[in-house]
PDB file of N, CA and C in Angstrom:
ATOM      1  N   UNK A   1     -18.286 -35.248  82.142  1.00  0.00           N
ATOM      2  CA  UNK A   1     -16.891 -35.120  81.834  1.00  0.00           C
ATOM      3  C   UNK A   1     -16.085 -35.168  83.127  1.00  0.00           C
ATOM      4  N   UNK A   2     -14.720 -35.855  83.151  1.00  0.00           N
ATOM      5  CA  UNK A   2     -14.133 -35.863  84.265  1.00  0.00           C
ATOM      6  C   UNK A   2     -13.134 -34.822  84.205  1.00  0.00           C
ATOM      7  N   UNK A   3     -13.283 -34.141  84.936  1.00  0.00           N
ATOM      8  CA  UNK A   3     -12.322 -32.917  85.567  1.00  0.00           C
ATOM      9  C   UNK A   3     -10.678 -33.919  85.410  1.00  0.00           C
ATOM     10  N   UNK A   4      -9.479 -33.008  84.976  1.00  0.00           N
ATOM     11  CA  UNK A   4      -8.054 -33.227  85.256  1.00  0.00           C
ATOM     12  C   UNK A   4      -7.613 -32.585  86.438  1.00  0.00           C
ATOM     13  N   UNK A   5      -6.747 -32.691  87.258  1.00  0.00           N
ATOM     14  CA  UNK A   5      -5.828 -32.330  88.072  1.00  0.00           C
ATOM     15  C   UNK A   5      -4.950 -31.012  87.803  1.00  0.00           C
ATOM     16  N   UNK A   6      -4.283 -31.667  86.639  1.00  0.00           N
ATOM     17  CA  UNK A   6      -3.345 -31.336  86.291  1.00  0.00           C
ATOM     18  C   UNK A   6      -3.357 -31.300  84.523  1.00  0.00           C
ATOM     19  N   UNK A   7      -3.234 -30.534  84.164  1.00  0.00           N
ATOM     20  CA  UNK A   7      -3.010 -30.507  82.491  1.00  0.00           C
ATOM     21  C   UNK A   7      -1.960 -29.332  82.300  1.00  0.00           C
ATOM     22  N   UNK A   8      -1.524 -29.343  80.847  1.00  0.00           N
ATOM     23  CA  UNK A   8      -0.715 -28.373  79.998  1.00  0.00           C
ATOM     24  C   UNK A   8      -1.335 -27.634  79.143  1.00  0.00           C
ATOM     25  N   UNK A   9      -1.481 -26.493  78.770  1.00  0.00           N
ATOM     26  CA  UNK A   9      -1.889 -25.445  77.829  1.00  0.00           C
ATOM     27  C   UNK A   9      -0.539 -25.513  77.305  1.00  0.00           C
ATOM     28  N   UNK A  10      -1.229 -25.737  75.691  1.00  0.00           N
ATOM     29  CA  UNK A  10      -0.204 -25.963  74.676  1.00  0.00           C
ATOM     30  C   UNK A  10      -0.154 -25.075  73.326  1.00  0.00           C
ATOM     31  N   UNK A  11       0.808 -24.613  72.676  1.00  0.00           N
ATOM     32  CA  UNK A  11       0.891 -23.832  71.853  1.00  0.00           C
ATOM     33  C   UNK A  11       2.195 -24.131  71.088  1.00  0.00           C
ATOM     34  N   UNK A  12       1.901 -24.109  69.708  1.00  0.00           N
ATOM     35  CA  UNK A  12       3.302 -24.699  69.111  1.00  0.00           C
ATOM     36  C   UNK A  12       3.072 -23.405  67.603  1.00  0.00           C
ATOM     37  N   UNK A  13       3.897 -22.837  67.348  1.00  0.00           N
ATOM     38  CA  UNK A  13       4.233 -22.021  66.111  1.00  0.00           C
ATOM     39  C   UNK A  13       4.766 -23.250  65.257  1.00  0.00           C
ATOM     40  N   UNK A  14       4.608 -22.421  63.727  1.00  0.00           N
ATOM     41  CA  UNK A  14       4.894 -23.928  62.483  1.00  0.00           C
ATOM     42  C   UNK A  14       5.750 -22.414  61.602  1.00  0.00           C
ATOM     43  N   UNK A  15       6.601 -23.430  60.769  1.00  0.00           N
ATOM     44  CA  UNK A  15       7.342 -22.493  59.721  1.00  0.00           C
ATOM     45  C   UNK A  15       6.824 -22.583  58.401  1.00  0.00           C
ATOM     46  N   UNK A  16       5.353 -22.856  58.280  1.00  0.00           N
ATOM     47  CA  UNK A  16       4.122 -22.569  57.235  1.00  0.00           C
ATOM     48  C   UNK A  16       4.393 -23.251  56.065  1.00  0.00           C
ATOM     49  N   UNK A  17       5.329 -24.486  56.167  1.00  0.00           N
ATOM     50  CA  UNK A  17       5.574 -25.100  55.180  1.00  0.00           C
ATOM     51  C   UNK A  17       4.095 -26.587  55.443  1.00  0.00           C
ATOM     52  N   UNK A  18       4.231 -27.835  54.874  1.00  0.00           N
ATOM     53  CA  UNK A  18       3.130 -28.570  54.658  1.00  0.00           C
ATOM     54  C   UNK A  18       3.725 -29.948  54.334  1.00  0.00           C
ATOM     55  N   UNK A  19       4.049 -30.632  56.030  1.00  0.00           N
ATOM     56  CA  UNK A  19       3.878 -29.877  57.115  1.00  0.00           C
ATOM     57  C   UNK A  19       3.894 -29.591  57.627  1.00  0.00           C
ATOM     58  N   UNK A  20       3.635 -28.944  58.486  1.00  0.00           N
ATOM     59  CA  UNK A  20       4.549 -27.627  59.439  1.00  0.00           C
ATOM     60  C   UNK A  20       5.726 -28.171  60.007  1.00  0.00           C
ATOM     61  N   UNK A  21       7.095 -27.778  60.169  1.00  0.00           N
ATOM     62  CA  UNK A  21       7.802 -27.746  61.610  1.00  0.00           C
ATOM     63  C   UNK A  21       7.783 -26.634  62.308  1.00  0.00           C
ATOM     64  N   UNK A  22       8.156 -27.031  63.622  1.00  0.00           N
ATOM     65  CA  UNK A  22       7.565 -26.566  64.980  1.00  0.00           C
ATOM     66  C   UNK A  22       8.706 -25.422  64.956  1.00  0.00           C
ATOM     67  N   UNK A  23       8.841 -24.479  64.930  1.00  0.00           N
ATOM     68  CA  UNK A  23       9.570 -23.240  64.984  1.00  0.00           C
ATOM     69  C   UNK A  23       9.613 -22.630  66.805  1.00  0.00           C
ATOM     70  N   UNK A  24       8.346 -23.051  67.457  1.00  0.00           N
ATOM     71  CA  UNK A  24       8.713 -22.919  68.779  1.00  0.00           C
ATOM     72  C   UNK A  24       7.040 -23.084  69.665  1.00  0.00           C
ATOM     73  N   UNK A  25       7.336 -23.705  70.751  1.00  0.00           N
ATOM     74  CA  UNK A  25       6.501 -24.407  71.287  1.00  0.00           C
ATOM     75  C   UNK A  25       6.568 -23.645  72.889  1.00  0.00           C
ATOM     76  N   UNK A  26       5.411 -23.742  73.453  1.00  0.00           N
ATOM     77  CA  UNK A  26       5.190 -23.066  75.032  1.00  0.00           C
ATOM     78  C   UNK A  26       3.894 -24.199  75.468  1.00  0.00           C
ATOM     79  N   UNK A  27       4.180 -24.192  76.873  1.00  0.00           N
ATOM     80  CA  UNK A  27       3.765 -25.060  77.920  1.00  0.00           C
ATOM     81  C   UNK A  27       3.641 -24.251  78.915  1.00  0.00           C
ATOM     82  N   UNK A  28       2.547 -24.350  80.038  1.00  0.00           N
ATOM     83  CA  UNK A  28       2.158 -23.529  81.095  1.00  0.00           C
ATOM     84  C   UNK A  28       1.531 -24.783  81.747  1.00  0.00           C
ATOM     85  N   UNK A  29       1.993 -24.953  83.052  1.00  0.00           N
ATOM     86  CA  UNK A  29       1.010 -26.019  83.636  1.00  0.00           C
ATOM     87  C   UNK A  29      -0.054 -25.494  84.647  1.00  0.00           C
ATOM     88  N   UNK A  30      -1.308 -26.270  84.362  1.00  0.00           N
ATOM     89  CA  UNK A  30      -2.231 -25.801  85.042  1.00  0.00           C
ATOM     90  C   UNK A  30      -2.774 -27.137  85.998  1.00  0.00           C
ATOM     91  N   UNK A  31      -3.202 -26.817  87.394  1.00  0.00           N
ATOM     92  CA  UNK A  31      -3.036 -27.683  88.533  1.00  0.00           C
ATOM     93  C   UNK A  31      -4.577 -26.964  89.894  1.00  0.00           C
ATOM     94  N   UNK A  32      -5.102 -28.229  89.408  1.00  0.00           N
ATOM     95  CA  UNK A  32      -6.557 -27.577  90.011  1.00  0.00           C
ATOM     96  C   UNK A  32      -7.050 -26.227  89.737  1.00  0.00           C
ATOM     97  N   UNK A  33      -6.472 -26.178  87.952  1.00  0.00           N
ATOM     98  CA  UNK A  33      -7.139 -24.539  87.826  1.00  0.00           C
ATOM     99  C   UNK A  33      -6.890 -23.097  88.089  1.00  0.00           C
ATOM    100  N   UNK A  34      -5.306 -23.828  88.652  1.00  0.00           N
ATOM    101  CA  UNK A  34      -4.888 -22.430  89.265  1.00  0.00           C
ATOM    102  C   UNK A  34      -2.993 -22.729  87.890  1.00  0.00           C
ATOM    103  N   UNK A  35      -2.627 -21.597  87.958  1.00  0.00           N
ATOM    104  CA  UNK A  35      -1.446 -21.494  87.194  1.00  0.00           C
ATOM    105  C   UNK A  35      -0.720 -21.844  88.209  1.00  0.00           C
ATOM    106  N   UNK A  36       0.554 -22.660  87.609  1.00  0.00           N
ATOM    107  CA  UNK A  36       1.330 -23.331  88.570  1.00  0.00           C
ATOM    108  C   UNK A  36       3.025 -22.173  88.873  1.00  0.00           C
ATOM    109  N   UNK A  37       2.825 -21.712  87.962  1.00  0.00           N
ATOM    110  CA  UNK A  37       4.365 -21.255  87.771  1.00  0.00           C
ATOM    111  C   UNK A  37       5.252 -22.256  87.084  1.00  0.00           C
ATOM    112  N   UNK A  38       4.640 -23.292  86.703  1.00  0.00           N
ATOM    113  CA  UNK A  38       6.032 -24.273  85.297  1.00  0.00           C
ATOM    114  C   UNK A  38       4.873 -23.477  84.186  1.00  0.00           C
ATOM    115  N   UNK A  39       6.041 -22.753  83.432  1.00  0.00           N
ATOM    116  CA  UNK A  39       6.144 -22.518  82.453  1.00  0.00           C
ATOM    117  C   UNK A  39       7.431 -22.793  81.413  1.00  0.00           C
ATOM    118  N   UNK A  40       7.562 -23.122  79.848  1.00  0.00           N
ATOM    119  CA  UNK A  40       8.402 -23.693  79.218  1.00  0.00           C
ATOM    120  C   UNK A  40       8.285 -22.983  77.651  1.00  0.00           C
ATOM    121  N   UNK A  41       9.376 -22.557  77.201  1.00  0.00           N
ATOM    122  CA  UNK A  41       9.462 -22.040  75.785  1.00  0.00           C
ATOM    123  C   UNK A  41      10.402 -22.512  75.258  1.00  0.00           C
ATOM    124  N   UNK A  42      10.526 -23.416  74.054  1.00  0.00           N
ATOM    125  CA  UNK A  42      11.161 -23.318  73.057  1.00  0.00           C
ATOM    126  C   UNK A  42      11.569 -22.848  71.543  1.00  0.00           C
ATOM    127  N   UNK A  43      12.357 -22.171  71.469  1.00  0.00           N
ATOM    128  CA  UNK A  43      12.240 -21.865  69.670  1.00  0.00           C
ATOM    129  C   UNK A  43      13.307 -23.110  69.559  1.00  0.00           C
ATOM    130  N   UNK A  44      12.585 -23.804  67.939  1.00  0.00           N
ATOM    131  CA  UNK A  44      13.208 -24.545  67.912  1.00  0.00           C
ATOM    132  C   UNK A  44      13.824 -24.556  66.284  1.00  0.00           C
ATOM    133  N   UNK A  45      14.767 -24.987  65.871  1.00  0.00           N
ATOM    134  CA  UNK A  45      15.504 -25.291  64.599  1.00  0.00           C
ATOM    135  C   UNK A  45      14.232 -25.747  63.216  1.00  0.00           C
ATOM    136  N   UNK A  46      13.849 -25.602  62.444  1.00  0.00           N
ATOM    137  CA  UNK A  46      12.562 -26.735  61.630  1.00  0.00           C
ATOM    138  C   UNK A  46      13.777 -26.840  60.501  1.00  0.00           C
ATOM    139  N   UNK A  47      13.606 -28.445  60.297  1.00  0.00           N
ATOM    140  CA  UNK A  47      13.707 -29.089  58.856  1.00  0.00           C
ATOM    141  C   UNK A  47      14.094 -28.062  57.803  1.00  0.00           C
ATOM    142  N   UNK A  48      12.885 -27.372  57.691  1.00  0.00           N
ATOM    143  CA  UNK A  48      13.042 -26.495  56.384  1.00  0.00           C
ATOM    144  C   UNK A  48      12.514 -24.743  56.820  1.00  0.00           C
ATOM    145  N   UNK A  49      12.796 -23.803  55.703  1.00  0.00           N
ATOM    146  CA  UNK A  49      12.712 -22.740  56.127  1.00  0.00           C
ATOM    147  C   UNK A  49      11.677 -21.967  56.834  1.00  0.00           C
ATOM    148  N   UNK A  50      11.773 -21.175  57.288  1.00  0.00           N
ATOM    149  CA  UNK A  50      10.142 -20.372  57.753  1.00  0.00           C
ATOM    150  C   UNK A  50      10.099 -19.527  56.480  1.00  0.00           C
ATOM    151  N   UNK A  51       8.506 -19.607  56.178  1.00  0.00           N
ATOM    152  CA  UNK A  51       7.925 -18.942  55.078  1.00  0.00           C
ATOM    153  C   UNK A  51       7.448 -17.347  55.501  1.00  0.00           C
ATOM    154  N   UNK A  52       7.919 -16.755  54.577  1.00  0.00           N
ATOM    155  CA  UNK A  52       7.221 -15.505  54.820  1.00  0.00           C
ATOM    156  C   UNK A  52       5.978 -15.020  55.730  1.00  0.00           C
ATOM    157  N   UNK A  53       5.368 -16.056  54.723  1.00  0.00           N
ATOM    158  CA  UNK A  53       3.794 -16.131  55.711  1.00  0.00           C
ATOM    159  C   UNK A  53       3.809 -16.239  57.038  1.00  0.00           C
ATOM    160  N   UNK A  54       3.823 -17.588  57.225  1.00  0.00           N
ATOM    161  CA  UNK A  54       4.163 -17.604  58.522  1.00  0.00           C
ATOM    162  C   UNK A  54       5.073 -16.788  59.338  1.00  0.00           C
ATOM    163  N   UNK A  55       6.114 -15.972  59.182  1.00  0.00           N
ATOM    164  CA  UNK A  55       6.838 -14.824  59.881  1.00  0.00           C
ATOM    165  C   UNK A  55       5.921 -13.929  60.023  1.00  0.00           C
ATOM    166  N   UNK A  56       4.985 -13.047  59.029  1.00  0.00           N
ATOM    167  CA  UNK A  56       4.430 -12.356  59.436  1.00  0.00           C
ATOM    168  C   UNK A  56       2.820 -12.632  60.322  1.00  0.00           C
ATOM    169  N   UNK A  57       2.561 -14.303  60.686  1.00  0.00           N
ATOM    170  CA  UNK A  57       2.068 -14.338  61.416  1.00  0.00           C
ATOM    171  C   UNK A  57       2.380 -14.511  63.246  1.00  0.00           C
ATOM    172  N   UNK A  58       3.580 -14.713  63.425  1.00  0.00           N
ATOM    173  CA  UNK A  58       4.163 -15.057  64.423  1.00  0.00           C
ATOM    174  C   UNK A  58       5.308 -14.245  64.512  1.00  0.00           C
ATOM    175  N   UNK A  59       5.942 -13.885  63.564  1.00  0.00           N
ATOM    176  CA  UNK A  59       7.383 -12.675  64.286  1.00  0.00           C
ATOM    177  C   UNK A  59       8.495 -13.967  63.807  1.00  0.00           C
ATOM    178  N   UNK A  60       8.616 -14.872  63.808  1.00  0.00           N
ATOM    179  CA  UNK A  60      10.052 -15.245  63.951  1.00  0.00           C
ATOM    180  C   UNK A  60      10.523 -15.714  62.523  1.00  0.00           C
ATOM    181  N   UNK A  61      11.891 -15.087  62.521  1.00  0.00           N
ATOM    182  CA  UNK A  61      12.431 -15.827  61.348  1.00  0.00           C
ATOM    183  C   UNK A  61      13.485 -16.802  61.438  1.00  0.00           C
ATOM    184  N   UNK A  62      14.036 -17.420  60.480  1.00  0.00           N
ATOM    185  CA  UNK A  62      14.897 -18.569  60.524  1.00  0.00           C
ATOM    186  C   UNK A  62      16.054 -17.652  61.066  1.00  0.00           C
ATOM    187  N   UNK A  63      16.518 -16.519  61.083  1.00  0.00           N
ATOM    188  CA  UNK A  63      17.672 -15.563  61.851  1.00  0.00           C
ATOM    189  C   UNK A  63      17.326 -15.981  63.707  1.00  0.00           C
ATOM    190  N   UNK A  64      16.111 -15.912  63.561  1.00  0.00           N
ATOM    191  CA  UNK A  64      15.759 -16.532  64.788  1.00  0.00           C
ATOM    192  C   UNK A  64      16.259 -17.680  65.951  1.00  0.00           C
ATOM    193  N   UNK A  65      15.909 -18.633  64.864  1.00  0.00           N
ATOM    194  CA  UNK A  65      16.290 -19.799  65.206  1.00  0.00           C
ATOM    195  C   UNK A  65      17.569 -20.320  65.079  1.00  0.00           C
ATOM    196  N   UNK A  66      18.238 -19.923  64.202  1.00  0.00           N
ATOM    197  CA  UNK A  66      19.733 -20.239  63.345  1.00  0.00           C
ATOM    198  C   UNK A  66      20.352 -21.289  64.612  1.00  0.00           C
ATOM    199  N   UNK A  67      20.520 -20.985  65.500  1.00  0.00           N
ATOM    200  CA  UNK A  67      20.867 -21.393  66.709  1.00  0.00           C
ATOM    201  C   UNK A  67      20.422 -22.572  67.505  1.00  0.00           C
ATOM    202  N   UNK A  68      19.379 -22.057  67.330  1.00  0.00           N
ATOM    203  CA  UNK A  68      18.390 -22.692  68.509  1.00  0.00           C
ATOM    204  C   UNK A  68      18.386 -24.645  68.119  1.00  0.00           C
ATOM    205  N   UNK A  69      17.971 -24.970  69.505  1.00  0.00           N
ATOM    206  CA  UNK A  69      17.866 -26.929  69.154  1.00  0.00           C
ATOM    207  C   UNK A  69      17.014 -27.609  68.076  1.00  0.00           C
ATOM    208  N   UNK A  70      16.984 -28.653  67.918  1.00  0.00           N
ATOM    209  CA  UNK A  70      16.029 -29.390  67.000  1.00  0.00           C
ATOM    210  C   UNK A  70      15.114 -29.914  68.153  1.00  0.00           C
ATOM    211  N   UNK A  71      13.960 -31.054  67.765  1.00  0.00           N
ATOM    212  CA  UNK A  71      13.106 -31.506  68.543  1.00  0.00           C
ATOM    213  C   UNK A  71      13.947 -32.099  69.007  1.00  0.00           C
ATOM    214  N   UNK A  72      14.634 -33.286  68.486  1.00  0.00           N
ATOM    215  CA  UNK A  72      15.540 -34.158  68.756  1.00  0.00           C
ATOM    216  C   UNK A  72      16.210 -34.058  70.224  1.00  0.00           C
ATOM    217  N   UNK A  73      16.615 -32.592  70.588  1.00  0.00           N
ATOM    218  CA  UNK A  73      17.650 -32.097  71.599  1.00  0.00           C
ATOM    219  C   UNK A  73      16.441 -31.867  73.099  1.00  0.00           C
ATOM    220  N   UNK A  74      15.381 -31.608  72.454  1.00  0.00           N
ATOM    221  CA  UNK A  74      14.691 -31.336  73.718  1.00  0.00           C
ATOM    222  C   UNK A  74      13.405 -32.447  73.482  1.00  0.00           C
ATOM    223  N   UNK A  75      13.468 -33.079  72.974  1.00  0.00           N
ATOM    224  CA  UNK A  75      12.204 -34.346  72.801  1.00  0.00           C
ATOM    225  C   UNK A  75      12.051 -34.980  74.192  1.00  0.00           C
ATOM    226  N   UNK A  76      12.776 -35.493  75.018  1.00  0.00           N
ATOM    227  CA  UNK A  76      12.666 -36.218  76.199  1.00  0.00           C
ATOM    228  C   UNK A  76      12.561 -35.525  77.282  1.00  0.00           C
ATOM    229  N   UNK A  77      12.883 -34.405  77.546  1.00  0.00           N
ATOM    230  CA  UNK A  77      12.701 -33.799  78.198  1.00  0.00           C
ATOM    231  C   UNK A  77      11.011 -33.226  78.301  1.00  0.00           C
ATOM    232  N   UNK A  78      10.640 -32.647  77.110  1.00  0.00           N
ATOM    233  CA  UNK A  78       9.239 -32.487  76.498  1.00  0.00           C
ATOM    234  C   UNK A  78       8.121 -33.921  76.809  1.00  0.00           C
ATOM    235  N   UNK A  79       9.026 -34.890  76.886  1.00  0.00           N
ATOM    236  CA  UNK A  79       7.758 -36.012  76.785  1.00  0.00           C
ATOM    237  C   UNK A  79       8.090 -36.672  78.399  1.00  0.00           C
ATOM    238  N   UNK A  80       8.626 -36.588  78.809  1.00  0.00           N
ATOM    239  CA  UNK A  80       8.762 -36.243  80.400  1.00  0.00           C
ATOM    240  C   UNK A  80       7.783 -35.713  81.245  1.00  0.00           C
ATOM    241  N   UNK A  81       7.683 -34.201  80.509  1.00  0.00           N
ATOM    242  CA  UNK A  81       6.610 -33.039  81.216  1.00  0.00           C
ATOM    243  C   UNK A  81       5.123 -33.844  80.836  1.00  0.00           C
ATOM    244  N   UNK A  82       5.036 -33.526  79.510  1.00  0.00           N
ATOM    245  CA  UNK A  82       3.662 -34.121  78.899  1.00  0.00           C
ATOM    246  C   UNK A  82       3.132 -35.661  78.620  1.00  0.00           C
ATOM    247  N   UNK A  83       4.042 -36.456  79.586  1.00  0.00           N
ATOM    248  CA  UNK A  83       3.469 -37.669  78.818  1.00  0.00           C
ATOM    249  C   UNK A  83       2.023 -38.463  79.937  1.00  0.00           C
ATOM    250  N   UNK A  84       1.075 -38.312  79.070  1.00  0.00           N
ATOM    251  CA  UNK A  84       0.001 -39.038  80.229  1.00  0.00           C
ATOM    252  C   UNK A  84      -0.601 -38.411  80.703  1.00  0.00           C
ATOM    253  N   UNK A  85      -0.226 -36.553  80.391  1.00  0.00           N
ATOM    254  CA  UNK A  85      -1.295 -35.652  80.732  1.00  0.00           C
ATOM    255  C   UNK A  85      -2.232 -34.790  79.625  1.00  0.00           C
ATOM    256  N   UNK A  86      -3.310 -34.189  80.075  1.00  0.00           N
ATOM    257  CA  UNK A  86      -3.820 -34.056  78.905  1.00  0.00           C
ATOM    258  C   UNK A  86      -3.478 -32.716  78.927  1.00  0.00           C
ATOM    259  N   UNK A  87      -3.732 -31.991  76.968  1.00  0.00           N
ATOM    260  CA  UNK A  87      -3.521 -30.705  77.036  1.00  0.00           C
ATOM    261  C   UNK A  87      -4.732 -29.888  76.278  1.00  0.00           C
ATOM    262  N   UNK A  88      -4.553 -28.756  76.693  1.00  0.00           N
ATOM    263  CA  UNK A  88      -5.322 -27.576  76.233  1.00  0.00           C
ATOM    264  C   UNK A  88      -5.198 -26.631  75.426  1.00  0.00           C
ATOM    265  N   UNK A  89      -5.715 -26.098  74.477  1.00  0.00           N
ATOM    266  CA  UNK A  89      -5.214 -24.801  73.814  1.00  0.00           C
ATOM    267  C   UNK A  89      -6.336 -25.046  72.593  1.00  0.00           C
ATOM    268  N   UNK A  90      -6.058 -23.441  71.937  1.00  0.00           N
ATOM    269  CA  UNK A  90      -6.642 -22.992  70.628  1.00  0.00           C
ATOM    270  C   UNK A  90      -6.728 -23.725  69.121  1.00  0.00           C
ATOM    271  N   UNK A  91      -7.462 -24.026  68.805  1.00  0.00           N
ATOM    272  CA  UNK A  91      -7.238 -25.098  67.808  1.00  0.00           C
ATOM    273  C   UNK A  91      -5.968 -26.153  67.681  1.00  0.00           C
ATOM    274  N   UNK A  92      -6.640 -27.111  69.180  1.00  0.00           N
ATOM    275  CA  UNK A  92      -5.418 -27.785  69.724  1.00  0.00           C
ATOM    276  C   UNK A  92      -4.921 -28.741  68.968  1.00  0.00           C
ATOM    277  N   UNK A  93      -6.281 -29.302  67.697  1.00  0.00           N
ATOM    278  CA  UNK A  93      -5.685 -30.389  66.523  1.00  0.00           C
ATOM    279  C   UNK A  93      -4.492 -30.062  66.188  1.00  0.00           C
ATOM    280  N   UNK A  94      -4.039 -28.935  65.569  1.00  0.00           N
ATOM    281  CA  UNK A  94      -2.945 -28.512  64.516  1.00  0.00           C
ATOM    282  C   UNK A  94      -2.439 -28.699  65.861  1.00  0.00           C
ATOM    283  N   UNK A  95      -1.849 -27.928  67.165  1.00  0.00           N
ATOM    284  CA  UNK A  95      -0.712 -28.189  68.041  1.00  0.00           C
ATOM    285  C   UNK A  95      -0.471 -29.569  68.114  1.00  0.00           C
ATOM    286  N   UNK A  96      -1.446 -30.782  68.603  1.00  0.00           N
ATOM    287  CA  UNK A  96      -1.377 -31.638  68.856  1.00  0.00           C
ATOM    288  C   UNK A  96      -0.631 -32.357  67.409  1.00  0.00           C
ATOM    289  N   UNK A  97      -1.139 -32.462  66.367  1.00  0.00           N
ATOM    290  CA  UNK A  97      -0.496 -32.860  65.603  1.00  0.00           C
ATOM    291  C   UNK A  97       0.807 -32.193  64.596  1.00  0.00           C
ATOM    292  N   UNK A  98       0.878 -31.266  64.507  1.00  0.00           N
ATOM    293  CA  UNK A  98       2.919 -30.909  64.548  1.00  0.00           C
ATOM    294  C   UNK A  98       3.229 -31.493  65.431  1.00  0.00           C
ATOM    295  N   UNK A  99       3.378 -31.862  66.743  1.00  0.00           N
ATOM    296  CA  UNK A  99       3.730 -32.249  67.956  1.00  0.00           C
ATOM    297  C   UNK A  99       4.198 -33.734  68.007  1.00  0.00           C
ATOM    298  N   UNK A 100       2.887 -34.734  67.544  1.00  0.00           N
ATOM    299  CA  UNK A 100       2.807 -35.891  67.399  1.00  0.00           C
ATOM    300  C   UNK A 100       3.641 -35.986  66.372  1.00  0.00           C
ATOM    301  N   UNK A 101       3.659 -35.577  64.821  1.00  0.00           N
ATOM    302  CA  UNK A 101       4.426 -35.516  63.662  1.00  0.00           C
ATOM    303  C   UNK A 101       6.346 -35.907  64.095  1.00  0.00           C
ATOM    304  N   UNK A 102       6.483 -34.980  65.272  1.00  0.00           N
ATOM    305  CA  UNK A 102       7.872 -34.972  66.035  1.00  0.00           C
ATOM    306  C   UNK A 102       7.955 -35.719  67.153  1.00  0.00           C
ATOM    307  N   UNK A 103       6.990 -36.195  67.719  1.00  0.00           N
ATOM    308  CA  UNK A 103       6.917 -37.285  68.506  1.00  0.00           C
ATOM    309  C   UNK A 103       5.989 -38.543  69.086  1.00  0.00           C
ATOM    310  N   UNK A 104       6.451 -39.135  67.719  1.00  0.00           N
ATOM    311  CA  UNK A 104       5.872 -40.211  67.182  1.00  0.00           C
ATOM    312  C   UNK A 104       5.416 -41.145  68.074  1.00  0.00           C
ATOM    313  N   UNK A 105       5.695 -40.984  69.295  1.00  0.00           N
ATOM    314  CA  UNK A 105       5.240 -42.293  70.423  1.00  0.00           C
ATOM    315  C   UNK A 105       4.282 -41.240  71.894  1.00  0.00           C
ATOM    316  N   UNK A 106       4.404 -40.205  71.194  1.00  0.00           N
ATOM    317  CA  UNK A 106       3.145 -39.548  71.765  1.00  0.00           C
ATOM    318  C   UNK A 106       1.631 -39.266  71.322  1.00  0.00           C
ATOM    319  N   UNK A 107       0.805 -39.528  72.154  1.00  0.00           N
ATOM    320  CA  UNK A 107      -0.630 -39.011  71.964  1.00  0.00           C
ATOM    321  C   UNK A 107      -0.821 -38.540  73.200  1.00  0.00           C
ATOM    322  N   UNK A 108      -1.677 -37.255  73.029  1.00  0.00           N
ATOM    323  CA  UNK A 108      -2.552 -36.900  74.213  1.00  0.00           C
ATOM    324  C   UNK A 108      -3.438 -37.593  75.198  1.00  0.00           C
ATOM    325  N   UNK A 109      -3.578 -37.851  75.982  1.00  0.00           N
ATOM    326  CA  UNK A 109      -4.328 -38.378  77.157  1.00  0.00           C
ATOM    327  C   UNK A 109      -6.092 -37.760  76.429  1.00  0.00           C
ATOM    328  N   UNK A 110      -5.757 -36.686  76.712  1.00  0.00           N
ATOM    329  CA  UNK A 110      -7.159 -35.935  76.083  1.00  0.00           C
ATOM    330  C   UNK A 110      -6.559 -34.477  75.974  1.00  0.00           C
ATOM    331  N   UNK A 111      -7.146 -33.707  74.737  1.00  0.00           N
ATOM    332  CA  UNK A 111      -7.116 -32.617  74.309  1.00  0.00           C
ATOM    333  C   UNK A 111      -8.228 -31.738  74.495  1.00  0.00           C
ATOM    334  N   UNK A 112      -8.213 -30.679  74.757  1.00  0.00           N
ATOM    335  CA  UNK A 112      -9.498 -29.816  75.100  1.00  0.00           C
ATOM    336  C   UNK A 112      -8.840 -28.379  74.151  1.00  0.00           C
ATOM    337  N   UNK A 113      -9.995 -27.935  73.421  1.00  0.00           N
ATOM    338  CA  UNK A 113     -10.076 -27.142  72.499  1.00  0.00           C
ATOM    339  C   UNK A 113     -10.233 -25.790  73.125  1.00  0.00           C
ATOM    340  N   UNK A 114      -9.924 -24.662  73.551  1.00  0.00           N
ATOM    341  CA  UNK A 114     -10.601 -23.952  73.401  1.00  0.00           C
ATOM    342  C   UNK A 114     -11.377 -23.121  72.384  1.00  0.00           C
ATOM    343  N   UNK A 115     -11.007 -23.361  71.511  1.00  0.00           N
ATOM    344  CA  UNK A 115     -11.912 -23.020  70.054  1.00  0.00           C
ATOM    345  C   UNK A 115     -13.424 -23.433  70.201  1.00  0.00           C
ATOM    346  N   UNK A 116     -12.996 -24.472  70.353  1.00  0.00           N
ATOM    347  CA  UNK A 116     -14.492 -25.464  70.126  1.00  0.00           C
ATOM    348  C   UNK A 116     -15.721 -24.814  71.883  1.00  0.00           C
ATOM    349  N   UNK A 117     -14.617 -24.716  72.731  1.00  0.00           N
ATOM    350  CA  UNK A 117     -15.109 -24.108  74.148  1.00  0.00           C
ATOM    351  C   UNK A 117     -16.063 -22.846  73.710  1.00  0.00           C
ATOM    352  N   UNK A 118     -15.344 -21.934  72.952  1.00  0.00           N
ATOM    353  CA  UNK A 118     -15.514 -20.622  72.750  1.00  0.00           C
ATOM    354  C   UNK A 118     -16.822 -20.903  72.455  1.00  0.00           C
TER     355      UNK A 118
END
């Protein structure tokens, strides 16, 4: 396996509808393994409501967000940071794909699971 440089640990919350929108997304860049200090949070606006369920798995409700941007508002900026690098995280399928779902001219370079690590 070839070692990255540089990758993103990725994490995206969903508003438990099917399927999901992204209710709020975090980025941490990691750079020879060491934490870089870019870190990035968004709560973001979804399509449709957050479900109960999902609130009581994550904390946030649509009172939450009421405010907050759509993908739309921070999409380029987002595919700026991540485009061409690969990312990391906990059952990174589901992140990776809400993600892709909202930005349709993205794919991961390569994804690394830590699930599958574990």
């Amino acid at each position: 396996m070839i070692l990255e440089h540089k990758i993103w640990a990725l994490d995206v919350e969903g508003n438990g509808q099917r399927p999901p929108g992204i209710v709020e997304l975090a980025l941490v860049e990691i750079h020879d393994f060491e934490l870089t200090g870019a870190r990035y949070n968004w709560r973001l606006k979804p399509e449709h409501p957050i479900t109960p369920m999902a609130t009581s798995i994550h904390g946030i409700t649509d009172a939450d967000v009421t405010s907050a941007p759509i993908m739309a508002d921070i999409g380029d900026d987002l595919l700026e940071r991540i485009e061409d690098t690969p990312v990391v995280g906990h059952n990174v399928r589901v992140d990776v794909d809400a993600l892709s779902r909202e930005l349709p001219d993205w794919k991961p370079r390569r994804a690394f699971d830590t699930l599958r690590l574990a």
